[in-house]
C-alpha atoms as a PDB file:
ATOM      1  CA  UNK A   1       6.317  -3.292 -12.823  1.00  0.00           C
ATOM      2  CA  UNK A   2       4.827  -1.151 -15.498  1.00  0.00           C
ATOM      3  CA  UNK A   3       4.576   2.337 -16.268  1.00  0.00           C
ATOM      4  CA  UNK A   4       1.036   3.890 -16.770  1.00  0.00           C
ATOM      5  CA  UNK A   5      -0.061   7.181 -17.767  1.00  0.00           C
ATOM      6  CA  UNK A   6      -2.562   9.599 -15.221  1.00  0.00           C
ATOM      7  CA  UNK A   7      -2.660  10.743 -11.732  1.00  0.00           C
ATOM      8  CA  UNK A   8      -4.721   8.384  -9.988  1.00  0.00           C
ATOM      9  CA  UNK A   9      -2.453   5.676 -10.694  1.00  0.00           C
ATOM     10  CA  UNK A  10       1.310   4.977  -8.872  1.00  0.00           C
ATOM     11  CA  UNK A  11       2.276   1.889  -9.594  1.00  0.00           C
ATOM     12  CA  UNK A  12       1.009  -1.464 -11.200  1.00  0.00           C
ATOM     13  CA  UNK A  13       2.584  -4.706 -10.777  1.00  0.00           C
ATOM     14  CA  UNK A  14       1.948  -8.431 -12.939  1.00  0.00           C
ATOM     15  CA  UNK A  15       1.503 -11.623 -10.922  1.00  0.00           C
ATOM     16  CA  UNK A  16       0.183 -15.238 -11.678  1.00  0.00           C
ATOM     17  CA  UNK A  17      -2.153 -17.236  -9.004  1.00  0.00           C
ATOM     18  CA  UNK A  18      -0.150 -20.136  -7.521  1.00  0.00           C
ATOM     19  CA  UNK A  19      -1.757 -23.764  -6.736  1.00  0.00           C
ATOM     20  CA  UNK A  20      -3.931 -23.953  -4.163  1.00  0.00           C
ATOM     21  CA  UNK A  21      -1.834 -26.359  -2.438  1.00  0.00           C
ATOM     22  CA  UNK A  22       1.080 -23.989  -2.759  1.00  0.00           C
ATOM     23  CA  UNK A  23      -0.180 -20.871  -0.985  1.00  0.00           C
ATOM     24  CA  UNK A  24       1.977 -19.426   1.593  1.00  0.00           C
ATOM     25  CA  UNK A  25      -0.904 -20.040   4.626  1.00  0.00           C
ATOM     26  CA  UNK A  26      -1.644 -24.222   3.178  1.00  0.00           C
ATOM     27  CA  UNK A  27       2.043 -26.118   2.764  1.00  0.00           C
ATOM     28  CA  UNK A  28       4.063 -24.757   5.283  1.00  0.00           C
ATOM     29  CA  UNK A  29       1.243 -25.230   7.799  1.00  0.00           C
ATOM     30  CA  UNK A  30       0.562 -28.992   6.771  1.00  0.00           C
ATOM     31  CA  UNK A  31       4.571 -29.731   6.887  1.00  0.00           C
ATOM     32  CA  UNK A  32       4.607 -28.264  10.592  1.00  0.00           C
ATOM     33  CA  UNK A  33       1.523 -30.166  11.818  1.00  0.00           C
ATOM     34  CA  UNK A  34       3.312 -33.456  10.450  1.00  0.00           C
ATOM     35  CA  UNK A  35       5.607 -32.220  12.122  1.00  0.00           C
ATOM     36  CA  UNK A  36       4.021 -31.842  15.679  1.00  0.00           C
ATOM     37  CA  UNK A  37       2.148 -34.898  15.529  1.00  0.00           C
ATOM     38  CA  UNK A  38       5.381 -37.179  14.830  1.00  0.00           C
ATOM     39  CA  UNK A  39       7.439 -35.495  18.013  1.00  0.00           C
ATOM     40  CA  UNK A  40       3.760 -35.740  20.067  1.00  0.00           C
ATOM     41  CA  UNK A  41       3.539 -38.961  18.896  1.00  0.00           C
ATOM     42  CA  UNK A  42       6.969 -40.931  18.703  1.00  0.00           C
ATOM     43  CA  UNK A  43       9.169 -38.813  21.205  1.00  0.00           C
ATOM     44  CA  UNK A  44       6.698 -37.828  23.796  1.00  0.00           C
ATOM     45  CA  UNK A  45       3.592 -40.328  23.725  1.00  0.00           C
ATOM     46  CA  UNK A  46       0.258 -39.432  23.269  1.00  0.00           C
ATOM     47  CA  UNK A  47      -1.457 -40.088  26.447  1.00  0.00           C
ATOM     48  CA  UNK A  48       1.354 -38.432  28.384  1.00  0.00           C
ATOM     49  CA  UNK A  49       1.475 -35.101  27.193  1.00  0.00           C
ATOM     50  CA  UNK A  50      -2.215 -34.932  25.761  1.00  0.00           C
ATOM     51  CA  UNK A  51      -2.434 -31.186  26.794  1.00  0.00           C
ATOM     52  CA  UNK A  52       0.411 -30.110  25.345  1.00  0.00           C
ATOM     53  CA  UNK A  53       0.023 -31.453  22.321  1.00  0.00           C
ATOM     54  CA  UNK A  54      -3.285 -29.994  21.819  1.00  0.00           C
ATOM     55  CA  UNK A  55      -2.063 -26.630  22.748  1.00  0.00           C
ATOM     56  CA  UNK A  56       0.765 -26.927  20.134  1.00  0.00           C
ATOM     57  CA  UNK A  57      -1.662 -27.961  17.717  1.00  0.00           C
ATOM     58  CA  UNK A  58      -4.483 -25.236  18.393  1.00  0.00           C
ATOM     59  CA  UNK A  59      -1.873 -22.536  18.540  1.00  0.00           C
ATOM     60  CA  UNK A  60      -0.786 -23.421  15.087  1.00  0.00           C
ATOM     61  CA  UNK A  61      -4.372 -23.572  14.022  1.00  0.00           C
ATOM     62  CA  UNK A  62      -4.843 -20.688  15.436  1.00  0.00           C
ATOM     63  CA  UNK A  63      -1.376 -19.125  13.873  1.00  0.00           C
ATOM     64  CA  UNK A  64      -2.685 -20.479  10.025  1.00  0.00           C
ATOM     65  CA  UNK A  65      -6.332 -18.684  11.075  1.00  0.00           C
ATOM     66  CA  UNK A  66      -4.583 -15.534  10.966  1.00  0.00           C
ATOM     67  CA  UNK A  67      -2.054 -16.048   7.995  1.00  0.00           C
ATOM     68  CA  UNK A  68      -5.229 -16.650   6.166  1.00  0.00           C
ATOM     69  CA  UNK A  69      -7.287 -13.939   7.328  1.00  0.00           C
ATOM     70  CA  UNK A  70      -4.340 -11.379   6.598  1.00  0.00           C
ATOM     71  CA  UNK A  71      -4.531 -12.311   2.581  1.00  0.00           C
ATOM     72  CA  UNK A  72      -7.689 -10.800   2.684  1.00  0.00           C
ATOM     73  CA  UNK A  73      -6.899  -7.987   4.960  1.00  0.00           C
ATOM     74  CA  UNK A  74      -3.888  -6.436   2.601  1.00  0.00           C
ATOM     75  CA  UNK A  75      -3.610  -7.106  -0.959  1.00  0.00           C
ATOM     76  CA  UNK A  76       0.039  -7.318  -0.588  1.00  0.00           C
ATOM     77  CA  UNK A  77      -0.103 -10.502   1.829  1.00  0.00           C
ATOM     78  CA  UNK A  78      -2.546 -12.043  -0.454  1.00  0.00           C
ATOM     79  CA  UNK A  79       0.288 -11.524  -3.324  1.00  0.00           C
ATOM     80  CA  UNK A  80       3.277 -12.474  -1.564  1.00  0.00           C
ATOM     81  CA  UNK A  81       1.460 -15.814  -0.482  1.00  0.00           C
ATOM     82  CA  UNK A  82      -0.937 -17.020  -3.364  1.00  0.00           C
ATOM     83  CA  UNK A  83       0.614 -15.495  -6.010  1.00  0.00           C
ATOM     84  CA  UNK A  84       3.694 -16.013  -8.165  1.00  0.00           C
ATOM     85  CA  UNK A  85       5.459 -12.264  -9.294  1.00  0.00           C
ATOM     86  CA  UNK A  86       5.674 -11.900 -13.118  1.00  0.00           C
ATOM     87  CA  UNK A  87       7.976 -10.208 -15.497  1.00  0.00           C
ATOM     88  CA  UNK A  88       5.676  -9.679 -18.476  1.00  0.00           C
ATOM     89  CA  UNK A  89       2.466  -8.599 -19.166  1.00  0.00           C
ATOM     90  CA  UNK A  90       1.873 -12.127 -21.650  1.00  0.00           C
ATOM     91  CA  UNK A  91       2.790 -14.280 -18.473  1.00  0.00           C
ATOM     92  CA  UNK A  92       0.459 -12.704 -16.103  1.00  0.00           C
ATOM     93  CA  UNK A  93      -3.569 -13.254 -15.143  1.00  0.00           C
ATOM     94  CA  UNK A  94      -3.587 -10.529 -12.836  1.00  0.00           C
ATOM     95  CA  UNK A  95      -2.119  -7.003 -12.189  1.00  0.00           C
ATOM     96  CA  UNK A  96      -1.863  -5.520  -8.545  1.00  0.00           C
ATOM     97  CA  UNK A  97      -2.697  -1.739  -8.854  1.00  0.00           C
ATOM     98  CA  UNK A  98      -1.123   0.916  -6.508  1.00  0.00           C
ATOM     99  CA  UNK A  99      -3.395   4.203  -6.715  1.00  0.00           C
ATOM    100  CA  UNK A 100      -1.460   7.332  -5.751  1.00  0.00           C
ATOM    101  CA  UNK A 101      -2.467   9.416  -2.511  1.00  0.00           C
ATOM    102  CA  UNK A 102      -5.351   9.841  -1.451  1.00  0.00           C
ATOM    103  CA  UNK A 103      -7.554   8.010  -4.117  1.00  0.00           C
ATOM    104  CA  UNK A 104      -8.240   4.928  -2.956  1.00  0.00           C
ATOM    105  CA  UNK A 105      -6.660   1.498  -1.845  1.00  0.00           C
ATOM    106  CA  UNK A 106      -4.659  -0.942  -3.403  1.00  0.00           C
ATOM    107  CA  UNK A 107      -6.565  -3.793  -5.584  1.00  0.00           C
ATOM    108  CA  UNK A 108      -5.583  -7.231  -7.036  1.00  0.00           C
ATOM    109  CA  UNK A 109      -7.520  -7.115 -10.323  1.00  0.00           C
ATOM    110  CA  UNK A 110      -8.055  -9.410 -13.201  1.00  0.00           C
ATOM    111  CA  UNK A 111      -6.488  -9.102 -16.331  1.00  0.00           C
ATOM    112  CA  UNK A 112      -8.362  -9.795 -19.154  1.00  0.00           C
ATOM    113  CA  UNK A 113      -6.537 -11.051 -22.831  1.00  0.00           C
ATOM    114  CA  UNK A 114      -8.511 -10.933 -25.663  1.00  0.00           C
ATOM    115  CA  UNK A 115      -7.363 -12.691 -28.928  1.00  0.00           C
ATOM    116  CA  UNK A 116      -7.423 -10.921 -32.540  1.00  0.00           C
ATOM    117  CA  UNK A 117      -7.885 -11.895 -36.047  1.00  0.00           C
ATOM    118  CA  UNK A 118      -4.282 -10.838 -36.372  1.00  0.00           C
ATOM    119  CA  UNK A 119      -1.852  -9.618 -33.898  1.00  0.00           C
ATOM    120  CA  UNK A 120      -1.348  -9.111 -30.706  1.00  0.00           C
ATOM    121  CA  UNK A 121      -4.302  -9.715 -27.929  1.00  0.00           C
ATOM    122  CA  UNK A 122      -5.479  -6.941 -26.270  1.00  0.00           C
ATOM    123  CA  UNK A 123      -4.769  -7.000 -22.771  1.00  0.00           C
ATOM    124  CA  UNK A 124      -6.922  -4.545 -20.413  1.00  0.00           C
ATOM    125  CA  UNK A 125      -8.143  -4.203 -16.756  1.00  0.00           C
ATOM    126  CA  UNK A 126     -10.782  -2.403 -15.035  1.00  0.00           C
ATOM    127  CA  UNK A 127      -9.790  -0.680 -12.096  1.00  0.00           C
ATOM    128  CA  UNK A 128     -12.205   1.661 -10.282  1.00  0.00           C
ATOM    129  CA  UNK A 129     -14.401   1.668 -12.705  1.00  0.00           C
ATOM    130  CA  UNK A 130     -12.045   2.616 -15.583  1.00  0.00           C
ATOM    131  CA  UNK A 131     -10.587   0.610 -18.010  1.00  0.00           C
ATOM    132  CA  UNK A 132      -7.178   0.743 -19.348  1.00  0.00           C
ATOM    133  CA  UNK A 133      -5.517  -1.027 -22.205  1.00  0.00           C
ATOM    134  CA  UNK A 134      -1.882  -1.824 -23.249  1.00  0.00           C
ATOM    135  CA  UNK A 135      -0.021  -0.392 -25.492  1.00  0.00           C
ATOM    136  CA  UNK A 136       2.206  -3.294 -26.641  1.00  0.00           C
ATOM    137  CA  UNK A 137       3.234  -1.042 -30.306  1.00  0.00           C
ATOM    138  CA  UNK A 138       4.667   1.776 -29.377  1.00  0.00           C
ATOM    139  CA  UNK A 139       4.572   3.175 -25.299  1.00  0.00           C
ATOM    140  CA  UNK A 140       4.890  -1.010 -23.896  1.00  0.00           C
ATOM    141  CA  UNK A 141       2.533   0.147 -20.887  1.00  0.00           C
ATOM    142  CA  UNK A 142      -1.136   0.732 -19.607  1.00  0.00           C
ATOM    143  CA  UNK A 143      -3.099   4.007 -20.992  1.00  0.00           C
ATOM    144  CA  UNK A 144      -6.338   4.837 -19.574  1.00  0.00           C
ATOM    145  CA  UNK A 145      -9.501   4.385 -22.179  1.00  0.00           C
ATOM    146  CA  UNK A 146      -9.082   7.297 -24.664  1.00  0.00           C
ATOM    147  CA  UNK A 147     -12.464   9.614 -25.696  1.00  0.00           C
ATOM    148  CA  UNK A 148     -13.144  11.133 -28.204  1.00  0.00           C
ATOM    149  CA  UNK A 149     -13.171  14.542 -26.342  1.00  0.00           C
ATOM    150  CA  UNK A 150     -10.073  16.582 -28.164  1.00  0.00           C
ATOM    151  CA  UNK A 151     -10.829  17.003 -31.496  1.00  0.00           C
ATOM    152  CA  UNK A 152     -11.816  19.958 -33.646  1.00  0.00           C
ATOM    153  CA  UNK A 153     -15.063  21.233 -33.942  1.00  0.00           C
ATOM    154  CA  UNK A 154     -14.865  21.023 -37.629  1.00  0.00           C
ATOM    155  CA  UNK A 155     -14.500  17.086 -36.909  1.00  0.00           C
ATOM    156  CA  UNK A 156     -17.270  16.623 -34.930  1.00  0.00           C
ATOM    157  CA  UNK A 157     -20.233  18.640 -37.086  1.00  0.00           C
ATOM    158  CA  UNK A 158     -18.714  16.448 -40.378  1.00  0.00           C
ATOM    159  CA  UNK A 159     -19.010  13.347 -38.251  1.00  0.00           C
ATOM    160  CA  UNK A 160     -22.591  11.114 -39.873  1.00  0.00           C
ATOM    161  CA  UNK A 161     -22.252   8.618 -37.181  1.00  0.00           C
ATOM    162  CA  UNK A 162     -21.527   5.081 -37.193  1.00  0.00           C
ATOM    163  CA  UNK A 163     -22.458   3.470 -40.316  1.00  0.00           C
ATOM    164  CA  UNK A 164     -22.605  -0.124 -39.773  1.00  0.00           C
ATOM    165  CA  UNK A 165     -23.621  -2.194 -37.134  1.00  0.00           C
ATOM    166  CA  UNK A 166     -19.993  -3.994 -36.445  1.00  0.00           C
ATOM    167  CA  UNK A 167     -18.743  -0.666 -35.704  1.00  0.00           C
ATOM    168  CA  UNK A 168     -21.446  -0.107 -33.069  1.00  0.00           C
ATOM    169  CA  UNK A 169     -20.786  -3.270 -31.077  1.00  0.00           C
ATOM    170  CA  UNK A 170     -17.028  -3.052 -31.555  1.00  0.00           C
ATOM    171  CA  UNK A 171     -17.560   0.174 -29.459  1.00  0.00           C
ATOM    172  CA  UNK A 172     -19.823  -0.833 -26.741  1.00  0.00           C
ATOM    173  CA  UNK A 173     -17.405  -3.670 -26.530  1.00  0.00           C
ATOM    174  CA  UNK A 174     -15.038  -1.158 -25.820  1.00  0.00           C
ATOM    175  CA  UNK A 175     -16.725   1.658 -23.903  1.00  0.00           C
ATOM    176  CA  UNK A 176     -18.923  -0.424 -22.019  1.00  0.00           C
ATOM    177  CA  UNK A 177     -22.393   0.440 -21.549  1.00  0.00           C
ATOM    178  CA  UNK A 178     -24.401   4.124 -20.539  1.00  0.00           C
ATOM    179  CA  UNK A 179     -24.661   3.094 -17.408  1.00  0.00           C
ATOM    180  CA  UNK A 180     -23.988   2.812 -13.296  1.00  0.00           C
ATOM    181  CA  UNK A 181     -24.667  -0.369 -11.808  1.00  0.00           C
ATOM    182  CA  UNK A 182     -24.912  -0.314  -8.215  1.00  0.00           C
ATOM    183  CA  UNK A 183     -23.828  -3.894  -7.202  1.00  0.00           C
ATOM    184  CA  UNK A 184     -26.028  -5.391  -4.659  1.00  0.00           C
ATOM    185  CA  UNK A 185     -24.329  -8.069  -3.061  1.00  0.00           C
ATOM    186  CA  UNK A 186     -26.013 -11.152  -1.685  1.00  0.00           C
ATOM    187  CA  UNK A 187     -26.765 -11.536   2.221  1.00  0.00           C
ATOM    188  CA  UNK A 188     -23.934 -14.597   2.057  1.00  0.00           C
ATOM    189  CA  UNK A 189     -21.333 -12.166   0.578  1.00  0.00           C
ATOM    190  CA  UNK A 190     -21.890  -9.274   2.973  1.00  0.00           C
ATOM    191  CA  UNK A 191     -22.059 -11.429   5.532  1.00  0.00           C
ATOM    192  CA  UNK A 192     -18.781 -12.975   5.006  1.00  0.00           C
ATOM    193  CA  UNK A 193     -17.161  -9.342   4.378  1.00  0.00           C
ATOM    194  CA  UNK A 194     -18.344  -8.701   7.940  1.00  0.00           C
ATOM    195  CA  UNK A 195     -17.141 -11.760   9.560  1.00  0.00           C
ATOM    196  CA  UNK A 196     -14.079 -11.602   8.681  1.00  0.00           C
ATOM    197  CA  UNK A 197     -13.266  -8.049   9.779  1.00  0.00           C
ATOM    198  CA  UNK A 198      -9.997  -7.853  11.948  1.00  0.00           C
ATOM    199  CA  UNK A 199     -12.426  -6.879  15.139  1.00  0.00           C
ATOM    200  CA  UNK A 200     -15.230  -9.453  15.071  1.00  0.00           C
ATOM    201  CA  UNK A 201     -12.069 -12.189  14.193  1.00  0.00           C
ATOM    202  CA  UNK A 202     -10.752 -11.129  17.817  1.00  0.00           C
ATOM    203  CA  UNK A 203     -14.284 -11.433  19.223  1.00  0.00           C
ATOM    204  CA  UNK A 204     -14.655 -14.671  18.013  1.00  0.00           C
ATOM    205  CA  UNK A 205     -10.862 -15.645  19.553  1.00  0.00           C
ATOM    206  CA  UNK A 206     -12.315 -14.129  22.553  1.00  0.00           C
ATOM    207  CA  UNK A 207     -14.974 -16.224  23.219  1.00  0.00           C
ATOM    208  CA  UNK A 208     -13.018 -19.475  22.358  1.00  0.00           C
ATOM    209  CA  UNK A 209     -10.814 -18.052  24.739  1.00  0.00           C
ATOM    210  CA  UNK A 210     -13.590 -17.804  27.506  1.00  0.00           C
ATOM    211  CA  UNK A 211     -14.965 -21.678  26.118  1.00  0.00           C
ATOM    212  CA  UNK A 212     -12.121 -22.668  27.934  1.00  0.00           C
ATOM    213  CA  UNK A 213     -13.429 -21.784  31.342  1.00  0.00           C
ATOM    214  CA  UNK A 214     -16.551 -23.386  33.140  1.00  0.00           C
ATOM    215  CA  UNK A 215     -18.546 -21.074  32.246  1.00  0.00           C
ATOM    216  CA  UNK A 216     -18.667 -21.431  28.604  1.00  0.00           C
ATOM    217  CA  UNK A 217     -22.707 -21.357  27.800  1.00  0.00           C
ATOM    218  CA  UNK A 218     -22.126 -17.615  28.451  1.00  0.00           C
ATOM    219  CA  UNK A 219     -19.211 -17.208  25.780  1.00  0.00           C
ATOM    220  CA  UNK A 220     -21.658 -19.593  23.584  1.00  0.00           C
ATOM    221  CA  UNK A 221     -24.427 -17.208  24.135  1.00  0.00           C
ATOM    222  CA  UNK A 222     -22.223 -14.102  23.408  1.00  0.00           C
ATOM    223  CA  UNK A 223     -21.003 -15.456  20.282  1.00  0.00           C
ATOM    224  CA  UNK A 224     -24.667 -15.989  19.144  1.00  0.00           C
ATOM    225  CA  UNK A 225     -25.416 -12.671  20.331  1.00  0.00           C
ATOM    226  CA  UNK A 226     -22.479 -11.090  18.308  1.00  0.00           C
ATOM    227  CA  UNK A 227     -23.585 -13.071  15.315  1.00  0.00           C
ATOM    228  CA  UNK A 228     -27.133 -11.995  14.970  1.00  0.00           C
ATOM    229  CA  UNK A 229     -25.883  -8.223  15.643  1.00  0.00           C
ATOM    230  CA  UNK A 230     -24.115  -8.578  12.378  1.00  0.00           C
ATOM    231  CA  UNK A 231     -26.539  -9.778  10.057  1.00  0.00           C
ATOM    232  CA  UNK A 232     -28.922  -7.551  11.548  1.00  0.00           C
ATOM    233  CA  UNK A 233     -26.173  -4.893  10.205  1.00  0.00           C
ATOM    234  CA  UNK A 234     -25.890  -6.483   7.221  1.00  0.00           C
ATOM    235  CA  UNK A 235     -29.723  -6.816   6.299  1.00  0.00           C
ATOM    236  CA  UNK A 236     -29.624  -2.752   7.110  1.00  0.00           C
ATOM    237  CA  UNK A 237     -26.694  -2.778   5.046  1.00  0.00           C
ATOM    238  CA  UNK A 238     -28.867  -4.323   2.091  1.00  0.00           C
ATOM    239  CA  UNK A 239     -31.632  -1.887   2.677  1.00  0.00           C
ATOM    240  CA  UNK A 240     -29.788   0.951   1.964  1.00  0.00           C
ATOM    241  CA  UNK A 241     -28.167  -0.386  -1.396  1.00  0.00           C
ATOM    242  CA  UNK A 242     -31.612  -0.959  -2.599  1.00  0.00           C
ATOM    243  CA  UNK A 243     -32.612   2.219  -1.600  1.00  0.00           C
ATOM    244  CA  UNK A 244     -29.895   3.849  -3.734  1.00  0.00           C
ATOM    245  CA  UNK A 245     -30.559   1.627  -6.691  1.00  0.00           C
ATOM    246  CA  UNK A 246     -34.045   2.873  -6.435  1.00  0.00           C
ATOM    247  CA  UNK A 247     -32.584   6.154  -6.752  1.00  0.00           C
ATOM    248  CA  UNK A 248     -31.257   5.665 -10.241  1.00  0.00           C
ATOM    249  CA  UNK A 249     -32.184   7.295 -13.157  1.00  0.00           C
ATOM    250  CA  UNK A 250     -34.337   5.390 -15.850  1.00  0.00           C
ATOM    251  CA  UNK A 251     -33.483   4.499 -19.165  1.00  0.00           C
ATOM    252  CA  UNK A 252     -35.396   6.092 -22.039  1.00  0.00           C
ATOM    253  CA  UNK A 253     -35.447   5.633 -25.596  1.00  0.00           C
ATOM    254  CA  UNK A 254     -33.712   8.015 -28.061  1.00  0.00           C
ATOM    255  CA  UNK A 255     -33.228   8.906 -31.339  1.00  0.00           C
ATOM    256  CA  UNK A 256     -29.893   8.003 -32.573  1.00  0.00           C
ATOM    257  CA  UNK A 257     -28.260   8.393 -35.970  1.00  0.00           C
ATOM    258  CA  UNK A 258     -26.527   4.967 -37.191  1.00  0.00           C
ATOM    259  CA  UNK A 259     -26.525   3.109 -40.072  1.00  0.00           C
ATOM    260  CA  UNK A 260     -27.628   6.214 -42.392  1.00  0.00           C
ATOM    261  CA  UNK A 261     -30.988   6.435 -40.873  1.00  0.00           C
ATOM    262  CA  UNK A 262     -32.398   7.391 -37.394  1.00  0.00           C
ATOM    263  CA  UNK A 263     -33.415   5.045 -35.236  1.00  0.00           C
ATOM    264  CA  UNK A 264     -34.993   4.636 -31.816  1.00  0.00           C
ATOM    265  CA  UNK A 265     -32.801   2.801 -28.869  1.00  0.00           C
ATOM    266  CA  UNK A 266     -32.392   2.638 -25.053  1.00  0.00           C
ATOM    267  CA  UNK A 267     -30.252   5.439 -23.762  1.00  0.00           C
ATOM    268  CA  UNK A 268     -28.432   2.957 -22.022  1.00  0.00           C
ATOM    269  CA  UNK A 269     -26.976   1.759 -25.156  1.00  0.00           C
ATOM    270  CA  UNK A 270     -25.886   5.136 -26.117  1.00  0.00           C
ATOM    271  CA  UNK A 271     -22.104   5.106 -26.938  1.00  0.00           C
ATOM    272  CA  UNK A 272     -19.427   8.208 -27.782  1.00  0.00           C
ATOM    273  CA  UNK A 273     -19.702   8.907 -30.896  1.00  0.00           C
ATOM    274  CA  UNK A 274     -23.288   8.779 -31.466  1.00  0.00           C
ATOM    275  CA  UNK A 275     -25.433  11.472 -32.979  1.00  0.00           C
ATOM    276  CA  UNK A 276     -28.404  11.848 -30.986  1.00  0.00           C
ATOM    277  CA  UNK A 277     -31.246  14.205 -31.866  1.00  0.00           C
ATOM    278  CA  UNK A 278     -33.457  16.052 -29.013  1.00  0.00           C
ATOM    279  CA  UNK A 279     -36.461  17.861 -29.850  1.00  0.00           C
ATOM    280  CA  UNK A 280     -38.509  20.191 -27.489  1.00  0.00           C
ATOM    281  CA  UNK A 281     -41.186  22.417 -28.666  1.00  0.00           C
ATOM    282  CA  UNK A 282     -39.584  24.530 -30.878  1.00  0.00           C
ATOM    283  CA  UNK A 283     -36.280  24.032 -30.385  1.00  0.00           C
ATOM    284  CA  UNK A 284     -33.979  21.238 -32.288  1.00  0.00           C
ATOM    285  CA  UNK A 285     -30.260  20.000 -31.842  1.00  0.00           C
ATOM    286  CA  UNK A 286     -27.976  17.045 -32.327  1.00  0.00           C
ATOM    287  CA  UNK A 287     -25.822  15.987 -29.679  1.00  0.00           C
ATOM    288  CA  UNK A 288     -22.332  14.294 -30.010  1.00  0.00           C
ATOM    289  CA  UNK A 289     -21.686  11.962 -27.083  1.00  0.00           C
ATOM    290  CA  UNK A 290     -18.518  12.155 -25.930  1.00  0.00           C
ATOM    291  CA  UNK A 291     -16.804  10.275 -22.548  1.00  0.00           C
ATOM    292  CA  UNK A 292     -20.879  10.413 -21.352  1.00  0.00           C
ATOM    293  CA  UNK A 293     -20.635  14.554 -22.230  1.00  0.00           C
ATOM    294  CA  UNK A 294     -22.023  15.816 -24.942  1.00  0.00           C
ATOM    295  CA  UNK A 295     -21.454  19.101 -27.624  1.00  0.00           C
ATOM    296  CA  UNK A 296     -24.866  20.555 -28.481  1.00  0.00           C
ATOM    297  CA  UNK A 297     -25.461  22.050 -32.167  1.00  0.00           C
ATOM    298  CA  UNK A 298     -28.755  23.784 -31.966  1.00  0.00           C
ATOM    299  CA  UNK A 299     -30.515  24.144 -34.822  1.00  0.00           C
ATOM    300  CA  UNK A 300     -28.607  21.954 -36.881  1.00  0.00           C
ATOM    301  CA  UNK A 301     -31.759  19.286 -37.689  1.00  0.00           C
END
């Protein structure tokens, strides 16, 4: 466990994916159904206790079903189960993050290494849309992306901009790009997120349930039914995010001071620290971009 600095953060934890063979809902399940079919088999016969050994089977089906399911219900069974706890931030590939009350839920997130000319990687994850990095000099622990929002005002009307072009990418590397991307997820995805919600998993054990009676073309036909009511939901469900995405504000080209000279690019590409100018009618400014804010000089083009 690591510190971290801010107050939408409690706790963050390192971990390292295990085998696929090895996670907790895979061996222990294949060892017990070797199991089961060696008693059913050698010490009780086959023929003469068919039922039984069917229901000892589908009950432990049934039994891994859940244990399954429940790694993607709570983060915490999926890292007790397919994941191996680490010590060190250099052992581990992923970092479970505990938000504090209140803001959010708990996420298993990816943490990403990147290797330098010289010295330590940099080791960051993205969590909630914000991206924090380690410190490995000096605090040894996670600190969310700094801006350039706290320094004099003397310091930002000397600033000229960025003057070459390494600088610029080097800092969309690191801030990321002007933008809000509202994921729209594929009908498969959704889908999937749907089915295998805690209440349409106890439908579906419902109807098996009811398969077992004589009647069973009725629990077919309700498990059809309950099937086509949730990608109806889910098509609705894609509606809407389009709608929204619709909703988004355009890009637009601006002047920007880099390189010594003004030049025109897509405000999407805008990054702190970039001197933009704005012009309307009589009035003209530069803007400093700051953490997607911005201090406003007017009159000082």
């Amino acid at each position: 466990m690591s510190a971290i600095i801010g107050e939408d953060i409690r706790s963050i934890c390192y971990y390292s994916p295990l085998p696929k063979l090895l996670h907790g809902y895979i061996w222990p399940f294949l060892a017990l159904y070797l199991v089961e079919l060696y008693v059913w088999l050698t010490a009780y016969g086959f023929t003469e206790y068919l039922e039984a050994g069917c229901i000892a089977l589908a009950a432990t089906a049934a039994v891994e079903v859940v244990t399954g399911l429940s790694c993607v219900w709570s983060v915490h069974v999926r890292c007790a189960l397919t994941c191996r706890k680490e010590s060190s931030v250099e052992q581990a590939l992923l970092v479970k993050v505990t938000p504090t009350a209140n803001n959010g839920f708990t996420e298993l997130v990816n943490l990403h290494k990147e290797k330098r000319k010289c010295g330590k990687p940099i080791v960051w994850f993205v969590f909630q849309k914000v991206k924090y990095y380690y410190d490995s000099e000096e605090k040894k622990r996670f600190d969310a992306l700094k801006f350039p929002v706290q320094q004099s005002y003397g310091s930002y009307s000397k600033w000229t901009g960025y003057q070459t072009d390494s600088e610029v990418q080097a800092n969309i590397k690191k801030y990321g790009a002007n933008r809000l991307d509202i994921s729209a997820p594929d009908f498969v995805t959704l889908f999937t997120e749907r089915a295998t919600a805690p209440f349409f998993v106890f439908q579906v054990f419902c109807v098996l349930l009811w398969c077992l009676d004589e009647y069973w073309y009725y629990s077919m036909f309700t498990l059809v039914m309950l099937i086509l009511f949730e990608a109806l939901l889910v098509k609705q469900q894609q509606r809407n995010l389009a709608q929204i995405r619709k909703m988004s504000s355009k890009s637009y080209k601006v002047q920007v001071y880099r390189e010594n000279k003004w030049k025109y690019v897509v405000s999407d590409e805008l990054i702190p620290g970039d001197l933009v100018s704005i012009s309307r009618l009589s009035v003209n400014c530069i803007m400093y971009c700051c953490h997607w804010l911005c201090i406003v000089a007017i009159g000082y083009l």
